[in-house]
C-alpha atoms as a PDB file:
ATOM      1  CA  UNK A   1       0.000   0.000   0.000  1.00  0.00           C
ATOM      2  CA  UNK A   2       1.715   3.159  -1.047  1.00  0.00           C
ATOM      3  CA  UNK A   3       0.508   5.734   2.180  1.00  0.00           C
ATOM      4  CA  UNK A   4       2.056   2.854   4.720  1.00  0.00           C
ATOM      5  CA  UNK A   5       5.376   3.066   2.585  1.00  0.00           C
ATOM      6  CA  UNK A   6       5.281   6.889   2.342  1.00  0.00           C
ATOM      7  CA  UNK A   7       4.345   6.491   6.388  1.00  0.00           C
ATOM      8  CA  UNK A   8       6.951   4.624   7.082  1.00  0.00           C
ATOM      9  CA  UNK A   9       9.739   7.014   5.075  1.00  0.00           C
ATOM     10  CA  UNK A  10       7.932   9.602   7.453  1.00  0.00           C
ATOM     11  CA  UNK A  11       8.443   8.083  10.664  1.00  0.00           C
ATOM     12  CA  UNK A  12      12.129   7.592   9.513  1.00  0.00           C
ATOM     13  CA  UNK A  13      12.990  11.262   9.086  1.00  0.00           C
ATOM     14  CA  UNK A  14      15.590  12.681  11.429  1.00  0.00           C
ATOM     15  CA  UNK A  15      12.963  15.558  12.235  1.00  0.00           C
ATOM     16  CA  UNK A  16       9.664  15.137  11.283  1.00  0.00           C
ATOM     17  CA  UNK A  17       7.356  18.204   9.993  1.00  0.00           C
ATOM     18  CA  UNK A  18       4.332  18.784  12.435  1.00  0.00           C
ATOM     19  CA  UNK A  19       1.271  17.303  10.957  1.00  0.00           C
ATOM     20  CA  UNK A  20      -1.795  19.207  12.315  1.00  0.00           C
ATOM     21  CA  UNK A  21      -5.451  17.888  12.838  1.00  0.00           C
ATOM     22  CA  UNK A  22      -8.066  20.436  11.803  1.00  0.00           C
ATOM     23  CA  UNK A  23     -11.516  19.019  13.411  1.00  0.00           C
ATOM     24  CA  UNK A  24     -14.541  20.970  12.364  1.00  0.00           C
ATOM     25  CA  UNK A  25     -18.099  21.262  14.223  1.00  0.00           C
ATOM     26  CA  UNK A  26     -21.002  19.768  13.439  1.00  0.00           C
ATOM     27  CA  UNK A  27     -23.385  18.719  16.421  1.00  0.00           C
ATOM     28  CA  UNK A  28     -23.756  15.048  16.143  1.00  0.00           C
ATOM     29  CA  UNK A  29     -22.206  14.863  13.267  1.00  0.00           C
ATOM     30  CA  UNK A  30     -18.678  15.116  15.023  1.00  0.00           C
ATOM     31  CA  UNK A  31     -19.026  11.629  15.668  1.00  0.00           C
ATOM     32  CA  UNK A  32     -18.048  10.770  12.401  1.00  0.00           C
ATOM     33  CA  UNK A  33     -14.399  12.229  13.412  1.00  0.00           C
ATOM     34  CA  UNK A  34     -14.744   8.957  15.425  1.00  0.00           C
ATOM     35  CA  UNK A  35     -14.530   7.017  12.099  1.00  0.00           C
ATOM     36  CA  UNK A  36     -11.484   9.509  10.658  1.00  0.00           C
ATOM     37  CA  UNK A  37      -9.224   8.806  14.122  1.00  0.00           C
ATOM     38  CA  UNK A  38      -9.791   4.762  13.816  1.00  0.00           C
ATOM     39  CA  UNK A  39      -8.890   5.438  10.511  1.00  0.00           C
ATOM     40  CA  UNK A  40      -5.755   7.822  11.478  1.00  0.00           C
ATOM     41  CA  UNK A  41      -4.930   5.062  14.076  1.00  0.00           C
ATOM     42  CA  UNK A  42      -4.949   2.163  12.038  1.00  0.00           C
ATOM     43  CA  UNK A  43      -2.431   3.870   9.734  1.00  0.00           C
ATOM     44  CA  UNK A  44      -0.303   5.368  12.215  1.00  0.00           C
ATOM     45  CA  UNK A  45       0.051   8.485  10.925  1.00  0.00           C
ATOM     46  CA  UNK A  46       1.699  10.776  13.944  1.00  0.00           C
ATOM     47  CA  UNK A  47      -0.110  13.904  14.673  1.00  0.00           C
ATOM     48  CA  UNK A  48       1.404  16.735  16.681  1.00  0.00           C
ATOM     49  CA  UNK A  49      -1.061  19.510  16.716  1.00  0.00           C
ATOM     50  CA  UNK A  50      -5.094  19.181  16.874  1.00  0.00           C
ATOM     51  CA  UNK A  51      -7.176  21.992  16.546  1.00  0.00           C
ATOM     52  CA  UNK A  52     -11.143  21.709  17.347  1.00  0.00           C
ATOM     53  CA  UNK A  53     -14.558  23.691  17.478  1.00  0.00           C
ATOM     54  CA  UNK A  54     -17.260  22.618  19.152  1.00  0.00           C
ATOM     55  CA  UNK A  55     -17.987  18.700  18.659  1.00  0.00           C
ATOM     56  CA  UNK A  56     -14.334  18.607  16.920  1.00  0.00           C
ATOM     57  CA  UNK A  57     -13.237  20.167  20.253  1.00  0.00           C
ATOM     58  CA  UNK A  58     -14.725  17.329  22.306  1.00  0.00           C
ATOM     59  CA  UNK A  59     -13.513  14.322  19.756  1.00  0.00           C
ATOM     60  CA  UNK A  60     -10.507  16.648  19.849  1.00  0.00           C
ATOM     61  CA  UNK A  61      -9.495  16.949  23.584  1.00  0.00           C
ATOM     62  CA  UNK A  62     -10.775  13.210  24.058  1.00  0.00           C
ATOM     63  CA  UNK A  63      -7.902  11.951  21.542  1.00  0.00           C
ATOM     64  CA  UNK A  64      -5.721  14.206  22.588  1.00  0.00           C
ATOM     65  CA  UNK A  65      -5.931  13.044  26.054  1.00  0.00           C
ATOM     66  CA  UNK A  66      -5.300   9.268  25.001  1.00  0.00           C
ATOM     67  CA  UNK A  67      -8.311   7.853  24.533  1.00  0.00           C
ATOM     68  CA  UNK A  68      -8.274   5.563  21.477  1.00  0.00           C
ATOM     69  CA  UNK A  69     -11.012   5.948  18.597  1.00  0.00           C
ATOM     70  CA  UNK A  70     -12.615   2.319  19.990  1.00  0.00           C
ATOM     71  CA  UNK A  71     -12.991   3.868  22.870  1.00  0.00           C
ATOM     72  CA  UNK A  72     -14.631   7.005  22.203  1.00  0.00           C
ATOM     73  CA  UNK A  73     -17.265   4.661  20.111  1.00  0.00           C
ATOM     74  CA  UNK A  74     -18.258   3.173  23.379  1.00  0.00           C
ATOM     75  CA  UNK A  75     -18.736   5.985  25.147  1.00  0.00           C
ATOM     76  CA  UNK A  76     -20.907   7.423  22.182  1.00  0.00           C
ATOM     77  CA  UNK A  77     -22.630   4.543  22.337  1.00  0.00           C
ATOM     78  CA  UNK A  78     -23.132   4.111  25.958  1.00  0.00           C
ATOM     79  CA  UNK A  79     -24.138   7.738  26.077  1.00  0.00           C
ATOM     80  CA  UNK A  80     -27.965   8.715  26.643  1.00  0.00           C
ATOM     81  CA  UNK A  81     -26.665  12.175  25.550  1.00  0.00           C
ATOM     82  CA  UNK A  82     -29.599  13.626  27.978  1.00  0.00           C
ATOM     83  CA  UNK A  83     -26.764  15.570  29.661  1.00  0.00           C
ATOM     84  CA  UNK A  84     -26.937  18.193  26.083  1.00  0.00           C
ATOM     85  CA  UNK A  85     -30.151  19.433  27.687  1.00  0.00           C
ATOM     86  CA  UNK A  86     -28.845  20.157  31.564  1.00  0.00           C
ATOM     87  CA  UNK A  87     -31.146  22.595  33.774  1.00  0.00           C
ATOM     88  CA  UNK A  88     -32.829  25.671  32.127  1.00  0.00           C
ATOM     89  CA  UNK A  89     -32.359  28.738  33.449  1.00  0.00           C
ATOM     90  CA  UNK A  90     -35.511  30.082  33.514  1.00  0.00           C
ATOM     91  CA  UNK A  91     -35.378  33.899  32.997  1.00  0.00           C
ATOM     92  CA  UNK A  92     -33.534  33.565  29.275  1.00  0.00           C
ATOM     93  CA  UNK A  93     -35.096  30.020  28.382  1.00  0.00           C
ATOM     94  CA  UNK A  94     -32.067  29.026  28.070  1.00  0.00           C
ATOM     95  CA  UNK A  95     -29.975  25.577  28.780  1.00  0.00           C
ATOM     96  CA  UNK A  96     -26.763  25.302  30.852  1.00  0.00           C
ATOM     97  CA  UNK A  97     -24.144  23.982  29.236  1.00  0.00           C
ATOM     98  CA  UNK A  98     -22.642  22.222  32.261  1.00  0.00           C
ATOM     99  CA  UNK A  99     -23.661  19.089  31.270  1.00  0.00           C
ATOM    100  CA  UNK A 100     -21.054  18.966  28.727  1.00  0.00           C
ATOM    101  CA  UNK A 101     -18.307  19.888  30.574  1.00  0.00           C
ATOM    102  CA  UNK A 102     -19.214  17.255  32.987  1.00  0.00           C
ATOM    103  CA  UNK A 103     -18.977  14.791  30.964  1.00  0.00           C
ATOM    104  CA  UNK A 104     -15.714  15.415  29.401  1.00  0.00           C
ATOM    105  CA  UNK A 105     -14.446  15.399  32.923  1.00  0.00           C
ATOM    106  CA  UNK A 106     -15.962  11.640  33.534  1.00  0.00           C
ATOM    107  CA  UNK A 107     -14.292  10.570  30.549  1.00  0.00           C
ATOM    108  CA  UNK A 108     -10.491  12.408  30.711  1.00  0.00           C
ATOM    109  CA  UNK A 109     -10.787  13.238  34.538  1.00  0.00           C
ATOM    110  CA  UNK A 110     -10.081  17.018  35.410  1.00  0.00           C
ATOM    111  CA  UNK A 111      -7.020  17.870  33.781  1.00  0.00           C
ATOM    112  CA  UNK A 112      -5.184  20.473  32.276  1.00  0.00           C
ATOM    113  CA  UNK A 113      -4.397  21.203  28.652  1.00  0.00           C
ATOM    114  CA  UNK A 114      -0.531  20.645  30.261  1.00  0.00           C
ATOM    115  CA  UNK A 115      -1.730  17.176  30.997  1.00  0.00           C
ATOM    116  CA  UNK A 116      -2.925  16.148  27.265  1.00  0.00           C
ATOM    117  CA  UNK A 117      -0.716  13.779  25.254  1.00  0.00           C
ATOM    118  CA  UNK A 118      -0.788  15.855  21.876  1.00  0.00           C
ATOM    119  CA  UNK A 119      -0.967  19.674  22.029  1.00  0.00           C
ATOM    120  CA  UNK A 120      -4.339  20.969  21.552  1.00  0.00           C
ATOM    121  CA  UNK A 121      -6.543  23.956  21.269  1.00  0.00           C
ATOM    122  CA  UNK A 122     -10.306  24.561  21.327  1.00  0.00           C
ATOM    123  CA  UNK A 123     -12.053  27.505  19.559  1.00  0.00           C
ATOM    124  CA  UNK A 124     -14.668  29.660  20.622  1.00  0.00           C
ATOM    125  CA  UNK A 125     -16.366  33.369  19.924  1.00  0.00           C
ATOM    126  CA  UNK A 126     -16.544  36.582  22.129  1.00  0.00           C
ATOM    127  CA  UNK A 127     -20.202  36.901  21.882  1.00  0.00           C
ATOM    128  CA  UNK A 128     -19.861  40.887  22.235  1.00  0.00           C
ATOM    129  CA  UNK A 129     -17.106  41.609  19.480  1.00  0.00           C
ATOM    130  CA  UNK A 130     -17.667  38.574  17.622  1.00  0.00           C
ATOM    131  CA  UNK A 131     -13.478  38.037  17.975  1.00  0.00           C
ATOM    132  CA  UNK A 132     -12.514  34.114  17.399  1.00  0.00           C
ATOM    133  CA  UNK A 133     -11.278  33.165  21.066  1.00  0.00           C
ATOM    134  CA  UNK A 134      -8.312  29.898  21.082  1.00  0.00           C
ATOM    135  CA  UNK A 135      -8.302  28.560  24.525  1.00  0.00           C
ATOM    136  CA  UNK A 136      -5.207  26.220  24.948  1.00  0.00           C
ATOM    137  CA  UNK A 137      -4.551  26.652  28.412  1.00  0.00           C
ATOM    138  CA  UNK A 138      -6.585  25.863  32.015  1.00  0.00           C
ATOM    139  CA  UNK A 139      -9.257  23.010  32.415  1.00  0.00           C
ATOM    140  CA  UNK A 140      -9.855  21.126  29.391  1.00  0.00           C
ATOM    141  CA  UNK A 141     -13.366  20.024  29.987  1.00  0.00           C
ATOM    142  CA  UNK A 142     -14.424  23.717  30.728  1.00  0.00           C
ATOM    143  CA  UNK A 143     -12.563  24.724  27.271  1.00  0.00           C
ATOM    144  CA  UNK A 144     -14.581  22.693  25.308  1.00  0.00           C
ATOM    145  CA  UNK A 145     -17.241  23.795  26.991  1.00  0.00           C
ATOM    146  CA  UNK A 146     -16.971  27.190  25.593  1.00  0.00           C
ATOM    147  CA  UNK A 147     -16.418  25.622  22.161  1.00  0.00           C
ATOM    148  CA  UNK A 148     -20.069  23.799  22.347  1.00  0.00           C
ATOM    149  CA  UNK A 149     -21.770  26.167  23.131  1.00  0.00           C
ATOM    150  CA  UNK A 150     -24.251  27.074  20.875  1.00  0.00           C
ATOM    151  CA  UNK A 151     -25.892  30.588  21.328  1.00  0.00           C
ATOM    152  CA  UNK A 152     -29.631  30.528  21.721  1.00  0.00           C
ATOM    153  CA  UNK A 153     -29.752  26.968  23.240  1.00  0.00           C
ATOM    154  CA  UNK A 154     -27.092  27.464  25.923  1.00  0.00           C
ATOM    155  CA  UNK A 155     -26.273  30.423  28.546  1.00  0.00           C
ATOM    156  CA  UNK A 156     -22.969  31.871  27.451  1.00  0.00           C
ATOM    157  CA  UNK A 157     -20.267  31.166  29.923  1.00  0.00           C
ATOM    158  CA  UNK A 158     -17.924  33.973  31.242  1.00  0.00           C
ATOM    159  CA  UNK A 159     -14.303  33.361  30.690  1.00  0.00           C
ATOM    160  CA  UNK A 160     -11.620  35.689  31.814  1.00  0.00           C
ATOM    161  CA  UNK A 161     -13.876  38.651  32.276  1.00  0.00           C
ATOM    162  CA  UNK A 162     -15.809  37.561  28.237  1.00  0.00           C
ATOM    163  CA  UNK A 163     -18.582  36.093  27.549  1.00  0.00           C
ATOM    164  CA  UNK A 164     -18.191  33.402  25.275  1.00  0.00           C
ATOM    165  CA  UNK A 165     -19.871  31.208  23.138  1.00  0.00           C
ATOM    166  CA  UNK A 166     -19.344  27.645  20.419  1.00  0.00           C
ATOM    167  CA  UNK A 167     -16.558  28.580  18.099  1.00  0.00           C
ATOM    168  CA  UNK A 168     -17.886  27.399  14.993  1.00  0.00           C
ATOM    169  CA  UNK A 169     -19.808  31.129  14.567  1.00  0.00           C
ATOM    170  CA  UNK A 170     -16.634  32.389  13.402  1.00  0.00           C
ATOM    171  CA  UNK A 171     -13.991  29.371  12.746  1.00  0.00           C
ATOM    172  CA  UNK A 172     -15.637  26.138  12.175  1.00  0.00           C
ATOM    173  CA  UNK A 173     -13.318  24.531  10.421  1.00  0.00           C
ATOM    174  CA  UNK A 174      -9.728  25.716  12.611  1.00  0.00           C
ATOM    175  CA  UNK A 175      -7.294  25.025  10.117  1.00  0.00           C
ATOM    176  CA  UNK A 176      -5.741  28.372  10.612  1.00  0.00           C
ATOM    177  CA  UNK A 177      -5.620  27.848  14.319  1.00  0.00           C
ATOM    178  CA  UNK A 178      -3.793  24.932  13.758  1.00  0.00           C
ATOM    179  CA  UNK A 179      -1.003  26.932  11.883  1.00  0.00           C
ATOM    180  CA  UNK A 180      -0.680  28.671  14.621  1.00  0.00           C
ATOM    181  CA  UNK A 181      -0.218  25.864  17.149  1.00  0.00           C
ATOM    182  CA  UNK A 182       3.052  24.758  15.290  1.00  0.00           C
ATOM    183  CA  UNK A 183       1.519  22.682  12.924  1.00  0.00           C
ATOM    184  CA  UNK A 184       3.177  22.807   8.862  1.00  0.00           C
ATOM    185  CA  UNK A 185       0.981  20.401   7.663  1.00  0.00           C
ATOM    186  CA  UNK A 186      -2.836  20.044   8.474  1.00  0.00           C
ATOM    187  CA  UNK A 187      -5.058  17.476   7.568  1.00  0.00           C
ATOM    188  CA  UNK A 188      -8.772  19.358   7.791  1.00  0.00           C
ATOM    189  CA  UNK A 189     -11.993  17.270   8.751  1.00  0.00           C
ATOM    190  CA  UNK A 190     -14.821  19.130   7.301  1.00  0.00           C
ATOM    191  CA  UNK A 191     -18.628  18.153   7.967  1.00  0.00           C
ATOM    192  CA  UNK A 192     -20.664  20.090   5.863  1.00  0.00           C
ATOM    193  CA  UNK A 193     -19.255  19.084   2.333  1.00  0.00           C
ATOM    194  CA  UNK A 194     -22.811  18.012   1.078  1.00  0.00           C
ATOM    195  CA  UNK A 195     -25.320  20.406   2.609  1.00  0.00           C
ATOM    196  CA  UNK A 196     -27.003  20.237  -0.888  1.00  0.00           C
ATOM    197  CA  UNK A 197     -28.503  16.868  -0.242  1.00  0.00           C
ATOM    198  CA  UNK A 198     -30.113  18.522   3.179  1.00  0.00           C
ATOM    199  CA  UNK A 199     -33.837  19.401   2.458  1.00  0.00           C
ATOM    200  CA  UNK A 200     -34.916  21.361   5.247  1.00  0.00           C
ATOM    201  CA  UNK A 201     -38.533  20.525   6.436  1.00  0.00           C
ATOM    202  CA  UNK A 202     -39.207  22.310   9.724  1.00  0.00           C
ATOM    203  CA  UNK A 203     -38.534  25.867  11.132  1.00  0.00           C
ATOM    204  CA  UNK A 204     -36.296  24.716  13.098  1.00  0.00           C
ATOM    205  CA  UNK A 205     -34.275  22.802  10.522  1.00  0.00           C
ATOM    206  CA  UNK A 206     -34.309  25.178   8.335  1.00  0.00           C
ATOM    207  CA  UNK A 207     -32.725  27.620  11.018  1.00  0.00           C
ATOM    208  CA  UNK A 208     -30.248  25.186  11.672  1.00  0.00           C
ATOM    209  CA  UNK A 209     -29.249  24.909   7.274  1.00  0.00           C
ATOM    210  CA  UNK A 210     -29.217  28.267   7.218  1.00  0.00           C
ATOM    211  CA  UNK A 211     -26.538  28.888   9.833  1.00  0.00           C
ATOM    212  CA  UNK A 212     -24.750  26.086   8.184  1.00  0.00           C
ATOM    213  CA  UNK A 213     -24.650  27.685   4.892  1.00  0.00           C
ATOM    214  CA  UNK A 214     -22.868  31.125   6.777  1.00  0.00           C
ATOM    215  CA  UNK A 215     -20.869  28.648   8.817  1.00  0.00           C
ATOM    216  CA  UNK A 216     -19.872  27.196   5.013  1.00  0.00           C
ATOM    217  CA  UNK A 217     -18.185  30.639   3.602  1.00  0.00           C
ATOM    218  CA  UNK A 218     -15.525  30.657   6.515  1.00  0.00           C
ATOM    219  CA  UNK A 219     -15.359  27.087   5.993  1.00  0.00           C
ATOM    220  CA  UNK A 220     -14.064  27.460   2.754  1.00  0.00           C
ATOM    221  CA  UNK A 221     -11.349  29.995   3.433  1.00  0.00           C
ATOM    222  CA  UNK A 222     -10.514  27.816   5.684  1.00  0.00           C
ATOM    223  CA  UNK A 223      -9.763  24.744   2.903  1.00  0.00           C
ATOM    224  CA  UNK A 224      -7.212  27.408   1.448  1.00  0.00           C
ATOM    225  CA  UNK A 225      -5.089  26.244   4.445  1.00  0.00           C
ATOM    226  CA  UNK A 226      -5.729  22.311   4.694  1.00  0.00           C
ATOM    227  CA  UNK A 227      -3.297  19.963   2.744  1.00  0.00           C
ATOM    228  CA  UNK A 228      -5.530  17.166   2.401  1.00  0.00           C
ATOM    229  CA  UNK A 229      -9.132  17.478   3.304  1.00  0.00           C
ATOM    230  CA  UNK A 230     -11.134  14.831   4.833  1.00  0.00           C
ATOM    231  CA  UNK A 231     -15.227  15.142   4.005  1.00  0.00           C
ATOM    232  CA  UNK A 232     -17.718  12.833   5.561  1.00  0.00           C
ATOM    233  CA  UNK A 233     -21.050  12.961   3.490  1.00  0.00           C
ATOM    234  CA  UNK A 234     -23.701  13.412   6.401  1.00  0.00           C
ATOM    235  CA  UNK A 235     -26.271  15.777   4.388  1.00  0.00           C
ATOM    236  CA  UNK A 236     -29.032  13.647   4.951  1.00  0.00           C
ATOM    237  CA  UNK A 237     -28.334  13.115   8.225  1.00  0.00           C
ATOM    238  CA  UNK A 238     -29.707  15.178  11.156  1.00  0.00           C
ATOM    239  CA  UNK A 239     -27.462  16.988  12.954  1.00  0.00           C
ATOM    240  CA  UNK A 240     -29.104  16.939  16.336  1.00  0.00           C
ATOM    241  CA  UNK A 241     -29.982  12.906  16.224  1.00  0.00           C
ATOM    242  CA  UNK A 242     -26.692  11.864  18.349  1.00  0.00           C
ATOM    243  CA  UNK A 243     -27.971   8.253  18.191  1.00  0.00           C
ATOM    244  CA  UNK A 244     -27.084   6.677  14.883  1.00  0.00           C
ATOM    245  CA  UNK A 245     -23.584   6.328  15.838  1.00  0.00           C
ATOM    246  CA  UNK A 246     -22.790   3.522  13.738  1.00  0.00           C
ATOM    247  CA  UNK A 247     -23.456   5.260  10.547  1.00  0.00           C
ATOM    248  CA  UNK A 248     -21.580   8.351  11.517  1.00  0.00           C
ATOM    249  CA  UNK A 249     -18.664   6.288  12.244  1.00  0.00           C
ATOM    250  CA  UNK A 250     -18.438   4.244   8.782  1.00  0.00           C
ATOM    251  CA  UNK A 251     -18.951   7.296   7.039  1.00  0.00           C
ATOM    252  CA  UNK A 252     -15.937   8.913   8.362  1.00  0.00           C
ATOM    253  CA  UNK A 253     -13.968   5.744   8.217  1.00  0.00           C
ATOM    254  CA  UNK A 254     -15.303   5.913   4.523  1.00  0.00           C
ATOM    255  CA  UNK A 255     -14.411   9.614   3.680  1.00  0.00           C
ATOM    256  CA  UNK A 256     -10.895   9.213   5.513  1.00  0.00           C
ATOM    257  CA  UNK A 257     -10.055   5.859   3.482  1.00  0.00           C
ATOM    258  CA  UNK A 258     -11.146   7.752   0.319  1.00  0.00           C
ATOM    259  CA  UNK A 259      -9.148  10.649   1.319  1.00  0.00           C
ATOM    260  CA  UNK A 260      -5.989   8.029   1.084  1.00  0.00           C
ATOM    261  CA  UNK A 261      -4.624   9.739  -2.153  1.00  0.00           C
ATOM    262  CA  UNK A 262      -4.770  13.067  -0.735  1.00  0.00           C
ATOM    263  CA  UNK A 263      -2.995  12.176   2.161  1.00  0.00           C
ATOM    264  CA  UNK A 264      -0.183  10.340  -0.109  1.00  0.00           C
ATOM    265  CA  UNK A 265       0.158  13.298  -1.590  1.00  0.00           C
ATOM    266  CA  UNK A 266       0.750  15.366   1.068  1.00  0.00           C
ATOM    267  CA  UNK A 267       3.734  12.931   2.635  1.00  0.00           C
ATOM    268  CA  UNK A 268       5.217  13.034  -0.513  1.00  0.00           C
ATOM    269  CA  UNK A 269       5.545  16.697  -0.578  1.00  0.00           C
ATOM    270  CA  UNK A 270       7.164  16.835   2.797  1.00  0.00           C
ATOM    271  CA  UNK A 271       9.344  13.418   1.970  1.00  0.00           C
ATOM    272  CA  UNK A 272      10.091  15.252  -1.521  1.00  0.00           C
ATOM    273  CA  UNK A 273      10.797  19.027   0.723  1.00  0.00           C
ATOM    274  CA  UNK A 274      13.459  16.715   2.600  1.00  0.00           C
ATOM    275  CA  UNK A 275      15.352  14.897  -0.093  1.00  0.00           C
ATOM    276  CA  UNK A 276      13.598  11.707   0.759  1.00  0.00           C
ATOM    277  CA  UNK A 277      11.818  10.400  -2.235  1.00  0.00           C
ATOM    278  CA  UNK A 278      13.615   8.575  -4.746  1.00  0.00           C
ATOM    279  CA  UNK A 279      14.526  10.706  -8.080  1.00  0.00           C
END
């Protein structure tokens, strides 16, 4: 198989470029990044940097913390995801976002970003200035949080004197980010490739396309910084139905194994930048 050759020339090198992971948001459909990672594992492909919003933030910090792929499907399948919609507070309407938090805490424990195996960072947005917030330091479980939470369902949570809320409002796709942890290569996950085959049939859902549409223009500035792009098609799934796991899974397994070329193509622009592919 050519990528576990060009893999292997990789791990060789005397100083390997960072590869970044760019994981983007999605609600439940950030399990399929469940899929990519098993796939990313199964290769052993090294990455040094991950960047996440929202659900990427949580699939994100999970990995990051050493948890494998197989064992993040458990969880999402032993999950009654009931925690999402954690007490109301009653004068907005609004949810607390607690839950979340919480339950990134059962899974990692209550570390620190210091304590993570692969340098991270979450994204979220100052909810006055609309300014794209990277949190990459502190509690991990409160960071992503921030990242997930999505204005008019949850409270906004105050973080070093802002109010903040889910990332993907203004960087949904952090490839950027990623640049700026270090990472020189970035391998982007993005979950809104096929919104076309999404038709819309409530109010609600058709509040939920059209933020995904706005979410898609910084999404695609955001492709100008990716060297391979991985791009699960979930259109016709619903983005707030957390419990089909098994088909978000396979199709990120899918899009990642499809995505092999790409990938091939960007180790052999960093084995070719080093002198390490045969003339």
């Amino acid at each position: 198989m050519e990528l576990g050759s060009l893999i292997a020339r990789f791990l060789e090198m005397h100083k390997q470029p960072r590869i970044g992971l760019a994981l983007a948001g999605g609600s439940a459909y950030g399990l399929a990044h469940i899929g990519v990672l098993r796939f990313i594992e199964e290769i052993g492909l090294p990455v040094h940097v991950i960047a996440g919003t929202s659900a990427g933030a949580a699939a994100g910090a999970v990995w990051a913390g050493g948890v494998s792929s197989d064992q993040m499907y458990q969880v999402a399948k032993q999950a009654d995801w009931l925690f999402l919609a954690k007490p109301v507070a009653f004068k907005s309407g609004l949810m607390s976002s607690e839950g979340i938090e919480n339950w990134i805490n059962r899974i990692l424990g209550n570390i620190s970003f210091d304590d993570l195996r692969i340098k991270f960072a979450a994204t979220a947005c100052d909810f006055a200035t609309g300014e794209l917030v990277v949190i990459d330091h502190g509690s991990v479980a409160h960071a992503v949080r921030i990242s997930c939470n999505v204005p008019g369902i949850y409270l906004p949570v105050e973080y070093q004197g802002r109010l903040l809320v889910d990332g993907g409002l203004v960087q949904n796709l952090p490839a950027s980010v990623c640049q700026s942890l270090g990472a020189e290569y970035v391998i982007g996950v993005d979950l809104h490739a096929n919104l076309a085959s999404l038709r819309p049939r409530t109010v609600l859902k058709s509040l939920i396309h059209a933020t995904h549409i706005l979410q898609r223009q910084h999404e695609r500035i955001q492709l100008q910084y990716v060297d391979a792009v991985i791009q699960p098609q979930l259109g016709k799934l619903n983005p707030f139905n957390f419990w089909p796991v098994d088909e978000y899974v396979d199709l990120g397994y899918k899009a990642a194994l499809e995505a092999s070329g790409q990938l091939c193509k960007m180790l052999k622009a960093i084995l070719g930048e080093q002198g390490q592919m045969p003339s």
